[in-house]
Protein backbone atom coordinates (compact mmCIF):
# COMPACT_ATOMS: atom_id res chain seq x y z
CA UNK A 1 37.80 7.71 80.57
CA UNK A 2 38.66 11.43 80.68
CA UNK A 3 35.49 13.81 80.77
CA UNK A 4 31.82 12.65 81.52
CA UNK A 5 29.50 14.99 79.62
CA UNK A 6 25.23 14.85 80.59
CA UNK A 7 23.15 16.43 79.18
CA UNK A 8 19.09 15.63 81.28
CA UNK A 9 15.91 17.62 82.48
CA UNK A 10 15.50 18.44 85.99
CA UNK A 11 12.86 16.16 86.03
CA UNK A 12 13.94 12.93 84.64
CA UNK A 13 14.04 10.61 87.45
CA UNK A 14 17.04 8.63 85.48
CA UNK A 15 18.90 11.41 85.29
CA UNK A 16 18.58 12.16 88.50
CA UNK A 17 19.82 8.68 90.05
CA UNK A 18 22.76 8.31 87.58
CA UNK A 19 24.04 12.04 88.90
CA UNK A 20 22.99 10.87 92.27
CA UNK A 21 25.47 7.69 91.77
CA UNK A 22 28.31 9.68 89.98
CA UNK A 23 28.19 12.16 93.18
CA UNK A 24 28.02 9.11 95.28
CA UNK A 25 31.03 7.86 94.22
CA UNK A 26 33.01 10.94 93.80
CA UNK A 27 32.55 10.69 89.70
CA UNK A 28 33.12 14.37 88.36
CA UNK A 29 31.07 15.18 85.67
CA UNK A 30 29.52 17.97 83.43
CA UNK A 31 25.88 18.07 83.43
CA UNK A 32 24.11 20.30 81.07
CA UNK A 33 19.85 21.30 81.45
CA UNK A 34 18.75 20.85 77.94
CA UNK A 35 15.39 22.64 79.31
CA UNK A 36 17.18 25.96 80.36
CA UNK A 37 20.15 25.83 77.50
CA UNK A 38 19.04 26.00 73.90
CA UNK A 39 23.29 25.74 72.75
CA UNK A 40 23.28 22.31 74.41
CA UNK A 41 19.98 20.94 73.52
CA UNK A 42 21.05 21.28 69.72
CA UNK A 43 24.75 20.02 70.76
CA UNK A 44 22.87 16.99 72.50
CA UNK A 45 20.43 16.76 68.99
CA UNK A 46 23.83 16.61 66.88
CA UNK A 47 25.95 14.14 69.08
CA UNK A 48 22.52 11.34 69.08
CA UNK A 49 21.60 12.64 65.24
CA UNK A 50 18.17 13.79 67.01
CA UNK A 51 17.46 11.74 69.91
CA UNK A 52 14.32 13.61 72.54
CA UNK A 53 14.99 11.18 75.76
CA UNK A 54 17.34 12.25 78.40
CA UNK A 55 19.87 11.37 79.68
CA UNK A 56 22.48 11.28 76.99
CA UNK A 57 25.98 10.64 78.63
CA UNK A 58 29.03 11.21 75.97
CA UNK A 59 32.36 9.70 77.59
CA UNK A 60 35.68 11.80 76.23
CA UNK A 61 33.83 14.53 74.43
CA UNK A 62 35.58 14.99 71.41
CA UNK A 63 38.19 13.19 71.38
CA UNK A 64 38.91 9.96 69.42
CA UNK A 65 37.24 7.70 71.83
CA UNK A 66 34.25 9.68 71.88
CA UNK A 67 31.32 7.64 73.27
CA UNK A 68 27.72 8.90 73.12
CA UNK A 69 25.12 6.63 75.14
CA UNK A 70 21.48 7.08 74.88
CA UNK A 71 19.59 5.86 78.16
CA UNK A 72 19.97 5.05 81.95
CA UNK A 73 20.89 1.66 81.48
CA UNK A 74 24.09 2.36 78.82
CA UNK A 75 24.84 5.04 80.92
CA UNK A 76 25.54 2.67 83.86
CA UNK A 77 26.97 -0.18 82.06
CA UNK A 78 29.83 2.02 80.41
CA UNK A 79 30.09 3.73 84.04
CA UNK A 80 30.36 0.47 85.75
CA UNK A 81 27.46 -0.32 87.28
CA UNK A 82 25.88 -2.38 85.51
CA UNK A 83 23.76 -4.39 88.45
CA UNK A 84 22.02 -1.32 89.07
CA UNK A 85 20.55 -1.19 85.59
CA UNK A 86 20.01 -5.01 84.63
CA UNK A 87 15.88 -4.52 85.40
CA UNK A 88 15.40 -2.04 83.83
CA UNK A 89 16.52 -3.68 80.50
CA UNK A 90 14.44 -6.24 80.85
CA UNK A 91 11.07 -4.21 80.82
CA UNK A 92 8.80 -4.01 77.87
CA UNK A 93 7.96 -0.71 76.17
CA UNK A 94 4.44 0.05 75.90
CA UNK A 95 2.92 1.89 73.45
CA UNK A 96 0.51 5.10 73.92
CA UNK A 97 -1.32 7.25 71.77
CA UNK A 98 -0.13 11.20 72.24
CA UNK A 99 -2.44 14.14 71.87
CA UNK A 100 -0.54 17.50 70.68
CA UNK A 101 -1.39 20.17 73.29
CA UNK A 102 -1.16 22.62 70.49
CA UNK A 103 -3.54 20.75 67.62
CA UNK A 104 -4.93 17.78 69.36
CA UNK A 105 -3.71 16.17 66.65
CA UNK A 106 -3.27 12.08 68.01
CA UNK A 107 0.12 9.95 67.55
CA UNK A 108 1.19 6.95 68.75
CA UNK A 109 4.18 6.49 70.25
CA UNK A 110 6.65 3.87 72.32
CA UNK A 111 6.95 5.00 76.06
CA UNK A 112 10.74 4.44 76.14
CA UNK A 113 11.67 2.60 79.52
CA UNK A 114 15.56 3.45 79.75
CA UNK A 115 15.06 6.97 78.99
CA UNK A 116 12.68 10.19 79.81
CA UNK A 117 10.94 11.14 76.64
CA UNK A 118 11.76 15.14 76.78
CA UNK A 119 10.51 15.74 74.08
CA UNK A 120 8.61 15.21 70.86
CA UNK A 121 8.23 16.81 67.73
CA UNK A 122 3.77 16.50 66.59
CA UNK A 123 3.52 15.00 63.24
CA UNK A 124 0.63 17.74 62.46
CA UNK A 125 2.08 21.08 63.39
CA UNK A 126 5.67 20.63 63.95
CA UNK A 127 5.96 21.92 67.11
CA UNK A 128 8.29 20.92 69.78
CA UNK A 129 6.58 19.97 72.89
CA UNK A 130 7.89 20.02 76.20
CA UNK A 131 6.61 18.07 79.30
CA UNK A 132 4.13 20.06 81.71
CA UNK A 133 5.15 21.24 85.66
CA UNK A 134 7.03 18.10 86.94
CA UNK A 135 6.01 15.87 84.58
CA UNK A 136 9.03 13.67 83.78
CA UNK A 137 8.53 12.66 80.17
CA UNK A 138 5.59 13.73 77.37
CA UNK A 139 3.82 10.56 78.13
CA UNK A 140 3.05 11.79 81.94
CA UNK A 141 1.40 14.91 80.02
CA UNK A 142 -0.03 14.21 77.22
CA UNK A 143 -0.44 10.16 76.93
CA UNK A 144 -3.36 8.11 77.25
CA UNK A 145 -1.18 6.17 79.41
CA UNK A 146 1.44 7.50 82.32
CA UNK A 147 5.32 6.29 82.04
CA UNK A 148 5.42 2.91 83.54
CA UNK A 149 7.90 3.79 85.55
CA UNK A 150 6.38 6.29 87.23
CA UNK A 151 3.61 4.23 87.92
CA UNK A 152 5.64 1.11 89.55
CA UNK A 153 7.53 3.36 92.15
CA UNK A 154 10.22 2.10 90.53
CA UNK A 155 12.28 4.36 92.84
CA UNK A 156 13.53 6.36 90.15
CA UNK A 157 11.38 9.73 91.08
């Protein structure tokens, strides 16, 4: 593996631990904000063919090998490290309704549980909406239900 490429939000608590690992263990890697820098949240759309959860890690960015994993847990298999990720494969998604800060239109949705949900795109109005002050995911601001994870103190945030 050449080039490690991330792109994450500053509040995903996944992204946060696998950059916290990578530094741990002297791993060099590109991170990219997808919140502050519009160029890479469409190069990030492109690469996943329109995947909203963060983090996205691409291994040898454009080259032949290019690898494009979607999630904490791929990220830290491919990475090596795959103890550190085995429980959080094994938990259910839930499901929540969503309520579009914009047009209260409602929409259910699957909290994803190896990802933060960044993002998501209302049915109604087709608006992009973002998550609210340090809100890690959409589902911590506009769910009927918070992110599980965030509830366990899974350690993540």
């Amino acid at each position: 593996m050449k080039t490690i490429d991330i792109y994450s939000t500053p509040q995903c608590g996944f992204c946060k631990t696998l950059k916290s690992k990578l530094d741990a263990n002297s791993i060099p890697y590109n991170s990219y904000d997808i919140t502050q820098d519009e160029k890479a949240f469409f190069e990030m759309q492109k690469l996943t063919g329109g995947v909203m959860s963060v983090p996205v890690t691409v291994l040898d960015k454009q080259t032949d090998i290019q690898k494009v994993l979607i999630g904490y847990p791929n990220a830290m298999d491919a990475l090596g490290f795959k103890e550190e990720s085995k429980d959080i494969k094994t938990t259910k998604a839930e499901e929540a309704t969503l309520t579009c800060p914009k047009c209260n239109h409602e929409q259910k949705g699957e909290i994803p549980m190896n990802a933060c949900a960044s993002f998501y795109v209302c049915n109604s109005c087709k608006k992009i909406i973002k998550p609210t002050g340090e809100d890690c995911c959409v589902f911590c601001s506009y769910a009927d239900k918070s992110c599980p994870l965030r509830k366990s103190g899974s350690g993540l945030f």
